[in-house]
C-alpha atoms as a PDB file:
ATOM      1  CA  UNK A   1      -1.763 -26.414  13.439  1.00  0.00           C
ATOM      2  CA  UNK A   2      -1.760 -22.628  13.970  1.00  0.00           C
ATOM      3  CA  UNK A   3       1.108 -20.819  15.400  1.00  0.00           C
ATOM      4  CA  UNK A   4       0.625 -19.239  18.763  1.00  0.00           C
ATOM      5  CA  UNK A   5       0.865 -15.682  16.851  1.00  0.00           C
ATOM      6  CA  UNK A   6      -2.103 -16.535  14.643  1.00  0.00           C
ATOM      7  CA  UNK A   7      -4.316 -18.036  17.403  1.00  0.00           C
ATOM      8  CA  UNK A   8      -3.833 -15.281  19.282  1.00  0.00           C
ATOM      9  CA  UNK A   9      -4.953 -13.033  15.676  1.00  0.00           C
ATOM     10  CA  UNK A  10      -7.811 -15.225  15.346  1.00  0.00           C
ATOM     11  CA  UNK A  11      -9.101 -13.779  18.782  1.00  0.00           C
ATOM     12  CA  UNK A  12      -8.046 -10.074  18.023  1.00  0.00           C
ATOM     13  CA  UNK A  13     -11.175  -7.673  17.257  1.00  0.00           C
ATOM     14  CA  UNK A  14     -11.891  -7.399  13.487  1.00  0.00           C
ATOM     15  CA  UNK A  15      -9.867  -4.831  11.669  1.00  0.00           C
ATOM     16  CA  UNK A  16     -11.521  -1.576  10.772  1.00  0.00           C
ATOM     17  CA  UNK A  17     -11.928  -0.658   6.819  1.00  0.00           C
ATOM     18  CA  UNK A  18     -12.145   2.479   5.646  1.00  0.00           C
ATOM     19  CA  UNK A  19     -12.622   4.177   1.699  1.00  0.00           C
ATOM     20  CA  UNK A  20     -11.839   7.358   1.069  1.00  0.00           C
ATOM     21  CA  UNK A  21     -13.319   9.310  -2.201  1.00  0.00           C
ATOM     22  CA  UNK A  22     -11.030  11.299  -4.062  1.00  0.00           C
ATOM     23  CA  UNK A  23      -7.088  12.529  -3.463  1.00  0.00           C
ATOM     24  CA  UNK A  24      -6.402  13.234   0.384  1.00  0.00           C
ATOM     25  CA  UNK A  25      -3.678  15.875   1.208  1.00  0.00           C
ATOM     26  CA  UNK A  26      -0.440  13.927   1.932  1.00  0.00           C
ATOM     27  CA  UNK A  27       0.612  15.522   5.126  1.00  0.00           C
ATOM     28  CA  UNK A  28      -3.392  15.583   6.287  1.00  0.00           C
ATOM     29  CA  UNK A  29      -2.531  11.544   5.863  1.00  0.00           C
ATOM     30  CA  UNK A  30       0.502  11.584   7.242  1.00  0.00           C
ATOM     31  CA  UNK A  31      -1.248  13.012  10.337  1.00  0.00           C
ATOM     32  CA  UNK A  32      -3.851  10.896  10.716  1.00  0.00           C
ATOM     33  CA  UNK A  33      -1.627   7.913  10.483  1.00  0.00           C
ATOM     34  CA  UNK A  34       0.655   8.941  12.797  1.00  0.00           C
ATOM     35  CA  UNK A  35      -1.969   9.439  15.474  1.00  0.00           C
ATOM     36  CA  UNK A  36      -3.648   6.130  14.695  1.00  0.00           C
ATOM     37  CA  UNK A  37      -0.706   4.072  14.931  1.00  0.00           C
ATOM     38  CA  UNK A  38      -0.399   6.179  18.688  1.00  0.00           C
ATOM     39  CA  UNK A  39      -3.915   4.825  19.272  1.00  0.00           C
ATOM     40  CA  UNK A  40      -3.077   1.165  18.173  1.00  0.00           C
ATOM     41  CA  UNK A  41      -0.220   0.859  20.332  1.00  0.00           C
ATOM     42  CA  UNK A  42      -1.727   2.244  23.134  1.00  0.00           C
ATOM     43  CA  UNK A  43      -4.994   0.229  23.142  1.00  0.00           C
ATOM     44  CA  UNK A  44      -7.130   3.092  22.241  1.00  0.00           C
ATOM     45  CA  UNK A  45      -7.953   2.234  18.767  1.00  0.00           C
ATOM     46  CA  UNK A  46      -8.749  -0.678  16.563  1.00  0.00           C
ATOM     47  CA  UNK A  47      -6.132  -1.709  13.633  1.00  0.00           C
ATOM     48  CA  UNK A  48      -7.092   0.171  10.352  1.00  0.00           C
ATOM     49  CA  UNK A  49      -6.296  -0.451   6.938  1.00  0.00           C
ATOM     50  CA  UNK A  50      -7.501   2.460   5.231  1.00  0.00           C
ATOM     51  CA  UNK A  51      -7.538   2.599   1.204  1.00  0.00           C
ATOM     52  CA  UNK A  52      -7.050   6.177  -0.492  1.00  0.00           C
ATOM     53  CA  UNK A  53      -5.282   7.843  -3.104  1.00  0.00           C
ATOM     54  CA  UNK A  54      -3.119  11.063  -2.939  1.00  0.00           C
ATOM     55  CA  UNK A  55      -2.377  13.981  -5.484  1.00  0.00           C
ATOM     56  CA  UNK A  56       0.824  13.850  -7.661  1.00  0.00           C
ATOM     57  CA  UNK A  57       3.773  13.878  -5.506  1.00  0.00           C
ATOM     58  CA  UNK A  58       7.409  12.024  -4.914  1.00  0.00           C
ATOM     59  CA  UNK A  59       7.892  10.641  -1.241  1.00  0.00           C
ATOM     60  CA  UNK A  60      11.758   9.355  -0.177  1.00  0.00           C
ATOM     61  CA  UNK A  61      12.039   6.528   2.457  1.00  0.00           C
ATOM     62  CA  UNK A  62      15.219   5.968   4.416  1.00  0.00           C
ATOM     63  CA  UNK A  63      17.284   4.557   2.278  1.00  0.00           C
ATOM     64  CA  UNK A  64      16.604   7.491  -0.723  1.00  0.00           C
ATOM     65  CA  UNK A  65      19.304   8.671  -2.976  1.00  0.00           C
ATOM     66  CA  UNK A  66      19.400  12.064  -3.803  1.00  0.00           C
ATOM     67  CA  UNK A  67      20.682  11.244  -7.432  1.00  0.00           C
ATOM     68  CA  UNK A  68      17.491   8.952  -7.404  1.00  0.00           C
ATOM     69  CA  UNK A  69      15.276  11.938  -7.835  1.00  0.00           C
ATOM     70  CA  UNK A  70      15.796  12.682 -11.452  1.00  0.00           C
ATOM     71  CA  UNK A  71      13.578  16.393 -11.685  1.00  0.00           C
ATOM     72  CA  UNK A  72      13.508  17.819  -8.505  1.00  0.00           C
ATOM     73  CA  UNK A  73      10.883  20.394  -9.705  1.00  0.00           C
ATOM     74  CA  UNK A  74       8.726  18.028 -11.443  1.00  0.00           C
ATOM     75  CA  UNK A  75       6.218  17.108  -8.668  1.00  0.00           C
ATOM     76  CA  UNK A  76       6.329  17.900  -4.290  1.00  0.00           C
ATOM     77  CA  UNK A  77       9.204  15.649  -2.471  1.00  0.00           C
ATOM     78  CA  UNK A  78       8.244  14.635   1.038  1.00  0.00           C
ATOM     79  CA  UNK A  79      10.823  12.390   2.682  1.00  0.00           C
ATOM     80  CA  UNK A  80       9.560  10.467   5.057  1.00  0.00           C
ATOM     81  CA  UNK A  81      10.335   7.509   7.659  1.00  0.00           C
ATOM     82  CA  UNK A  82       8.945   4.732   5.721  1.00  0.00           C
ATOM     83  CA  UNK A  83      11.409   2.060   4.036  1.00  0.00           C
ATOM     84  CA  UNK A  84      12.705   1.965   0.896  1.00  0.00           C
ATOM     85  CA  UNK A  85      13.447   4.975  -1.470  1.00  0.00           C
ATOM     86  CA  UNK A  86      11.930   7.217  -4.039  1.00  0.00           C
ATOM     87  CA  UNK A  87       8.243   6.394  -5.187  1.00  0.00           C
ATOM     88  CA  UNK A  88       5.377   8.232  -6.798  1.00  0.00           C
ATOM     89  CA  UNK A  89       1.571   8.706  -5.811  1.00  0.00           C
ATOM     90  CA  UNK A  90      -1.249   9.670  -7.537  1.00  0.00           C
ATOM     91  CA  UNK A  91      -4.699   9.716  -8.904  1.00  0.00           C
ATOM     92  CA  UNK A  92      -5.538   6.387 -10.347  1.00  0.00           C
ATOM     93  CA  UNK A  93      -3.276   4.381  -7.910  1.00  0.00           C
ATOM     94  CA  UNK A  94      -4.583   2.536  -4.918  1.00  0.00           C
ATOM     95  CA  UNK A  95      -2.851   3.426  -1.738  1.00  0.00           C
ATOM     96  CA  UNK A  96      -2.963   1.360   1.341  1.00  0.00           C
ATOM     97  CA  UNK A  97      -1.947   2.396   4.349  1.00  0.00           C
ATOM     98  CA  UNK A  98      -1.261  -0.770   6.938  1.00  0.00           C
ATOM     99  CA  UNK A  99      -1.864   0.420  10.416  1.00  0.00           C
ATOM    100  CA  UNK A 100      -1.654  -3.393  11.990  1.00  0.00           C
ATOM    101  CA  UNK A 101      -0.058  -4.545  15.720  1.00  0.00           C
ATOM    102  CA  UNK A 102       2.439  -7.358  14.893  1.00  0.00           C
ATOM    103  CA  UNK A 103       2.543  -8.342  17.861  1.00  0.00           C
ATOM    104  CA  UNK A 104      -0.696 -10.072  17.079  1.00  0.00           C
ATOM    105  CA  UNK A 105       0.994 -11.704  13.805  1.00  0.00           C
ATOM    106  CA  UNK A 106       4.904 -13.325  14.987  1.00  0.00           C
ATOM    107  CA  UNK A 107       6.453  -9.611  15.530  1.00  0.00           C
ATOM    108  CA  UNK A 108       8.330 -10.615  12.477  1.00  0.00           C
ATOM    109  CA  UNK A 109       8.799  -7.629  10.043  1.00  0.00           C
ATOM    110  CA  UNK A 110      10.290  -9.950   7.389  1.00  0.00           C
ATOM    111  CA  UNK A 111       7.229 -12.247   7.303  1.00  0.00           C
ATOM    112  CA  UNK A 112       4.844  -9.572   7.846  1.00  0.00           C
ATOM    113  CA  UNK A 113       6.419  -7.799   4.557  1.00  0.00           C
ATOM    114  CA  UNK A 114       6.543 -11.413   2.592  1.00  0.00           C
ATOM    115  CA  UNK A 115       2.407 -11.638   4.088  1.00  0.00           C
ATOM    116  CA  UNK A 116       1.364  -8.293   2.434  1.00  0.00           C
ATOM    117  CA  UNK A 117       3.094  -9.282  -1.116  1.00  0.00           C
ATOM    118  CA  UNK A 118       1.141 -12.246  -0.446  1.00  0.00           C
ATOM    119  CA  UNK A 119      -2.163 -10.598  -0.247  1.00  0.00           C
ATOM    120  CA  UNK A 120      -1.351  -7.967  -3.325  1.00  0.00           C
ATOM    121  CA  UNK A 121      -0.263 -11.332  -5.825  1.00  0.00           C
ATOM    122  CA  UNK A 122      -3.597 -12.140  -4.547  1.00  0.00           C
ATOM    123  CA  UNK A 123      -5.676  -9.548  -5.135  1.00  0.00           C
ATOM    124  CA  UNK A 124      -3.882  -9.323  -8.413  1.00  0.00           C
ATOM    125  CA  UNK A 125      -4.970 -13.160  -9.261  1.00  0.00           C
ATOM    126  CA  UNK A 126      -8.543 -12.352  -9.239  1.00  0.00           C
ATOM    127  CA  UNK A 127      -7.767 -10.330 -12.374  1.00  0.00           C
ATOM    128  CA  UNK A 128      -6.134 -13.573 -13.782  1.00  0.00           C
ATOM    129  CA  UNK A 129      -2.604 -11.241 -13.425  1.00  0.00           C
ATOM    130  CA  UNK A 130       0.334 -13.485 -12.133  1.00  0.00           C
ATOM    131  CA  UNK A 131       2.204 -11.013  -9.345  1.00  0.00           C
ATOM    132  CA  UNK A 132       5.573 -12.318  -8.227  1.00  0.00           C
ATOM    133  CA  UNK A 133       8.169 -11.313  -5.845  1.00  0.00           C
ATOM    134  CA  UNK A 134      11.804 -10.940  -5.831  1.00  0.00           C
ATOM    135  CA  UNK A 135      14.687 -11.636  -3.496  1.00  0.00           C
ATOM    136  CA  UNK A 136      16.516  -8.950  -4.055  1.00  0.00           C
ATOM    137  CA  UNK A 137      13.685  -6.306  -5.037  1.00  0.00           C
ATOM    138  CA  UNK A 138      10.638  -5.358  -2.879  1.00  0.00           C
ATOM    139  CA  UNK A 139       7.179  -5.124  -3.882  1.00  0.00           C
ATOM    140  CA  UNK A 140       5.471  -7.398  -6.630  1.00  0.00           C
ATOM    141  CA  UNK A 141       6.052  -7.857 -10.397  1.00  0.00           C
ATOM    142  CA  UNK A 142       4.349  -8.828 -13.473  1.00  0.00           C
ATOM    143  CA  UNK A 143       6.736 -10.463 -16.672  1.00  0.00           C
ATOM    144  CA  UNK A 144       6.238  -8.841 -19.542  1.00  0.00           C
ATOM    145  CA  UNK A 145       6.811 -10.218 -23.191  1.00  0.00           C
ATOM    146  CA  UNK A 146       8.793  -7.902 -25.319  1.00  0.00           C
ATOM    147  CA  UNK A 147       9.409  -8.202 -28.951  1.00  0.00           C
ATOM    148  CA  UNK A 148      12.728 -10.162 -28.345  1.00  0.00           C
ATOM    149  CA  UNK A 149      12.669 -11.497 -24.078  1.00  0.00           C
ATOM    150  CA  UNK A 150      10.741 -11.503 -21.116  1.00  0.00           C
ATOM    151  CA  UNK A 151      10.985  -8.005 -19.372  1.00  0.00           C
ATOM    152  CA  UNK A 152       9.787  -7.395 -15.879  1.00  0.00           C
ATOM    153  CA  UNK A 153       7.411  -4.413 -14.422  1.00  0.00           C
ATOM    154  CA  UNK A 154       6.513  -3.329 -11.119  1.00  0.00           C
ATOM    155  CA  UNK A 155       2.829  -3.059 -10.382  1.00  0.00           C
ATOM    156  CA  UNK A 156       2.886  -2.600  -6.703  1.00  0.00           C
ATOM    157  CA  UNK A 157       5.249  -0.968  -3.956  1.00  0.00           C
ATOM    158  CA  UNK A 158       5.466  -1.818  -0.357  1.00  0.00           C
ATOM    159  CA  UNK A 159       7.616   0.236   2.044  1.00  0.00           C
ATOM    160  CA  UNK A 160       6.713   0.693   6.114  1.00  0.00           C
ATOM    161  CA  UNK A 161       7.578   1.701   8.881  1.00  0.00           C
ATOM    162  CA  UNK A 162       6.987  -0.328  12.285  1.00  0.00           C
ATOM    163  CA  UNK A 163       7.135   1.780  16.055  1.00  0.00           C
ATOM    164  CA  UNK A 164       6.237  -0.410  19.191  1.00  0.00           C
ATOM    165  CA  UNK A 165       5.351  -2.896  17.027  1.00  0.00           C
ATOM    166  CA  UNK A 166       2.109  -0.970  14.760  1.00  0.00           C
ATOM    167  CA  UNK A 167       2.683  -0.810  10.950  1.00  0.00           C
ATOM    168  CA  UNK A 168       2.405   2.235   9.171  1.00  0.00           C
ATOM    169  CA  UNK A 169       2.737   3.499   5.701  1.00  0.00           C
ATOM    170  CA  UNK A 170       2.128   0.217   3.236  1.00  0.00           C
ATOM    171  CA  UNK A 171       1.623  -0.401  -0.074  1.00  0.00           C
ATOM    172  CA  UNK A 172       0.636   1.411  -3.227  1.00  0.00           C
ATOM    173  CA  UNK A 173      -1.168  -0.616  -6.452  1.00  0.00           C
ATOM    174  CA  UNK A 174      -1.141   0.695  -9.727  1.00  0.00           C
ATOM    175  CA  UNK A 175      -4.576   0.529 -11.084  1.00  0.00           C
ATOM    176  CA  UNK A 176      -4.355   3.495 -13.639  1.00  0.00           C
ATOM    177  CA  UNK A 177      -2.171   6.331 -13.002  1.00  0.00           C
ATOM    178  CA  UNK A 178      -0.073   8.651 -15.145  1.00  0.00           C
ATOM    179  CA  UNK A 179       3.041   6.367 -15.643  1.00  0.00           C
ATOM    180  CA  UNK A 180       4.724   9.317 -17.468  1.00  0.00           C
ATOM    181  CA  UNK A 181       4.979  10.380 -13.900  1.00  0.00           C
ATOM    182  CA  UNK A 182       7.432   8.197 -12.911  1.00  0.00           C
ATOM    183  CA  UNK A 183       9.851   9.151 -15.072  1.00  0.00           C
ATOM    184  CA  UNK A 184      11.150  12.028 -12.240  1.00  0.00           C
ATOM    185  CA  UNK A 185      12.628   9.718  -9.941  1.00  0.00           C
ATOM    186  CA  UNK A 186      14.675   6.408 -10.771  1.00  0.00           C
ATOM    187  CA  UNK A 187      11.937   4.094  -8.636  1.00  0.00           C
ATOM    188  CA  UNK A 188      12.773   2.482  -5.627  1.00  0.00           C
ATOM    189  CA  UNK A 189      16.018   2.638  -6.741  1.00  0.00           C
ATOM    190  CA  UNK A 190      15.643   0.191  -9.750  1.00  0.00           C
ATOM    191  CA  UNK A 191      17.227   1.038 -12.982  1.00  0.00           C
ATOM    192  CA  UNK A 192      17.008  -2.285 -15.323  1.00  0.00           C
ATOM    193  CA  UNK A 193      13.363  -2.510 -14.729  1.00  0.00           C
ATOM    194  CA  UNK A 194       9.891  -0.430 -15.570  1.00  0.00           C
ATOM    195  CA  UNK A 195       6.576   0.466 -13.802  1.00  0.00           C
ATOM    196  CA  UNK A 196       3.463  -1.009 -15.129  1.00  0.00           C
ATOM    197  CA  UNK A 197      -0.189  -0.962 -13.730  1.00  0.00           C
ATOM    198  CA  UNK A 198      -3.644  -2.501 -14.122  1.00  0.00           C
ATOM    199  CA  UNK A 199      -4.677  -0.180 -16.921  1.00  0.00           C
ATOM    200  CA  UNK A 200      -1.078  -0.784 -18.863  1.00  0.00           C
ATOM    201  CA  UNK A 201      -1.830  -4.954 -18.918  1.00  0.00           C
ATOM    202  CA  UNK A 202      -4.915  -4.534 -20.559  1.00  0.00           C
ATOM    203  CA  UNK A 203      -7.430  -3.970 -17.768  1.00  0.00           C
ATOM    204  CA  UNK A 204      -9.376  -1.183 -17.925  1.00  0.00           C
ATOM    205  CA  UNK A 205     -10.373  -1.594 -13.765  1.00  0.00           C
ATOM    206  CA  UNK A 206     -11.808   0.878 -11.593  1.00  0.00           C
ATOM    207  CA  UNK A 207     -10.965   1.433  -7.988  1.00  0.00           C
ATOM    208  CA  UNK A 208     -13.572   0.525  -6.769  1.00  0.00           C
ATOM    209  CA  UNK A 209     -13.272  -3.071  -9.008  1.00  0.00           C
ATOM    210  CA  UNK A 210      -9.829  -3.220  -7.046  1.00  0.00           C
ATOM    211  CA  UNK A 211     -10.973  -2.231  -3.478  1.00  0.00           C
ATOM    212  CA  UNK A 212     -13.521  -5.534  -3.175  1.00  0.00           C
ATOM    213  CA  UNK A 213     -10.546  -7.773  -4.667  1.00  0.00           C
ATOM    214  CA  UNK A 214      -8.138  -6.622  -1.819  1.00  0.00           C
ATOM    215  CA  UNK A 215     -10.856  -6.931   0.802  1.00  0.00           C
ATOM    216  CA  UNK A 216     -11.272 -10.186   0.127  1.00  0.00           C
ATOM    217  CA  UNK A 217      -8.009 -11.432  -0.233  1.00  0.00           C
ATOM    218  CA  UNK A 218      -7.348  -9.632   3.168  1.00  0.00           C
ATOM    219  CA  UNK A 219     -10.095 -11.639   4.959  1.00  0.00           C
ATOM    220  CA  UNK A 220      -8.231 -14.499   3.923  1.00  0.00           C
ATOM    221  CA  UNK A 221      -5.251 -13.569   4.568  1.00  0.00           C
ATOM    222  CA  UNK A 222      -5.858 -11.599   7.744  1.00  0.00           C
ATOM    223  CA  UNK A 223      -8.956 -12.143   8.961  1.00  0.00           C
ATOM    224  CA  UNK A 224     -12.227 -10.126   8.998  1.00  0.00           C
ATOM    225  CA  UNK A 225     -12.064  -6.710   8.329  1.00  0.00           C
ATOM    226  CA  UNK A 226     -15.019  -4.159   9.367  1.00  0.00           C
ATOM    227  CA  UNK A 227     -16.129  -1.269   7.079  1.00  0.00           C
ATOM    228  CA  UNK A 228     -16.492   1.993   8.427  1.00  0.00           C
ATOM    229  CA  UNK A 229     -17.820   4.987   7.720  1.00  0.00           C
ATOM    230  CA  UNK A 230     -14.735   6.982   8.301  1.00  0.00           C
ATOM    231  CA  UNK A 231     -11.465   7.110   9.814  1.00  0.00           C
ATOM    232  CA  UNK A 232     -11.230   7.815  13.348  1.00  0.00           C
ATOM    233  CA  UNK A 233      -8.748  10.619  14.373  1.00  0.00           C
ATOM    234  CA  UNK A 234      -9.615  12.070  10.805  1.00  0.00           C
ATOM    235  CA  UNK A 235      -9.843  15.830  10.808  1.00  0.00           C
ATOM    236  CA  UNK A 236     -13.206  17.016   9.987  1.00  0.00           C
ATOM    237  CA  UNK A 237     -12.730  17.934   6.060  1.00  0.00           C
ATOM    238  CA  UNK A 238     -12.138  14.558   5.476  1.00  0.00           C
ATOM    239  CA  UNK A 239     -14.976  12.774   7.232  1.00  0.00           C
ATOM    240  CA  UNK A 240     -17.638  12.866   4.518  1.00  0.00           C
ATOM    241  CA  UNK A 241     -14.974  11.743   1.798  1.00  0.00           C
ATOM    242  CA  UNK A 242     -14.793   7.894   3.484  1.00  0.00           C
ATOM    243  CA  UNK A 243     -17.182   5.650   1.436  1.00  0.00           C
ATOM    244  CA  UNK A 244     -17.549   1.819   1.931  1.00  0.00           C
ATOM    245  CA  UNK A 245     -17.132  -0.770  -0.534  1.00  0.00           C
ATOM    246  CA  UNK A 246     -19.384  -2.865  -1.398  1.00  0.00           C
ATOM    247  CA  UNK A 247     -19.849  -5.796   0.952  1.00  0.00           C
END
């Protein structure tokens, strides 16, 4: 039987889906988030997930250290209100930004966190890649065989932030960016373990390869989602860089 929270999803308007082409500004994001998740809460606008990626650049969530961030002149810092602590962005990762009322899924951040690793391990399965989770360590991880043990690697980051009950900020997928990049920050916080992506195991994936596997194992997880043609409250520079997937 259904809980009460997920009836009550199954009834909710499908959630919009939204592409964009090429690196988006991160404060331009940032902006259009923010008012979005205003919209949400206030009834005004649909729930979004939109899929993007951003130029090189370091963000800190609330719980950063500043001896975390290794070369402060290496790439841009933005600290932001997100969870979690230092992480990197760039071209060749998938970034997914979670603007979803959970109120309409248990109002449970916990669950809603352990839901979203869910759908990444997932999407990551449809690449015949085994994603796991950790107690004690956010996100979702691939084991590694080295020449002498098992080694572990992060392939995907989750940190959010929740006001009135929207989602915001979300999760970021390594499908092939420059891993040399994270060597400027000590990520998420996590010393004894490395960074891997798509690319690194072998899988020469594109994108576009990785934005039909997450839509899919969203609908499943989630529930339809609708593709638009771009992101509503989007300045108008970005407008014609929103692309749909293929259905």
């Amino acid at each position: 039987m259904m809980r009460a929270a997920e009836e009550v999803a199954s009834f909710a308007p499908a959630v919009e889906w939204a592409v964009s082409d090429g690196p988006v500004d991160y404060l331009v994001a940032l902006d259009v988030m923010t008012k979005r998740v205003a919209a949400i809460r206030e009834g005004r606008a649909r729930e979004l997930i939109w899929l993007l990626e951003h130029p090189p650049l370091y963000t800190a969530g609330t719980s950063a250290k500043d001896a975390d961030l290794l070369n402060p002149g290496m790439l841009p810092v933005y600290r932001v209100g997100r969870g979690g602590q230092f992480t990197y962005h760039g071209p060749g990762q998938r970034i997914v930004y979670v603007m979803l009322d959970l109120k309409l899924r248990g109002a449970d951040v916990r669950a809603f966190v352990t839901r979203l690793e869910s759908w990444v391990i997932a999407t990551l399965a449809q690449f015949n890649v085994k994603g796991e989770t950790r107690r004690d360590r956010a996100g979702v991880w691939v084991k590694r065989r080295s020449e002498t043990r098992f080694a572990e690697d992060k392939i995907a980051a989750i940190g959010l932030r929740v006001s009135g009950w929207v989602s915001s900020h979300g999760i970021s997928l390594n499908v092939d960016p420059n891993l040399s990049h994270y060597g400027g920050i000590v990520p998420c916080g996590i010393r004894d373990a490395g960074i891997t992506s798509l690319a690194d195991l072998g899988l020469p994936l594109t994108l576009y390869d990785v934005d039909v596997a997450l839509r899919a194992s969203f609908q499943q997880a989630f529930g339809p989602a609708k593709l638009i043609d771009r992101v509503e409250l989007v300045p108008s520079p970005l407008r014609s860089g929103v692309r749909k997937p293929m259905d």
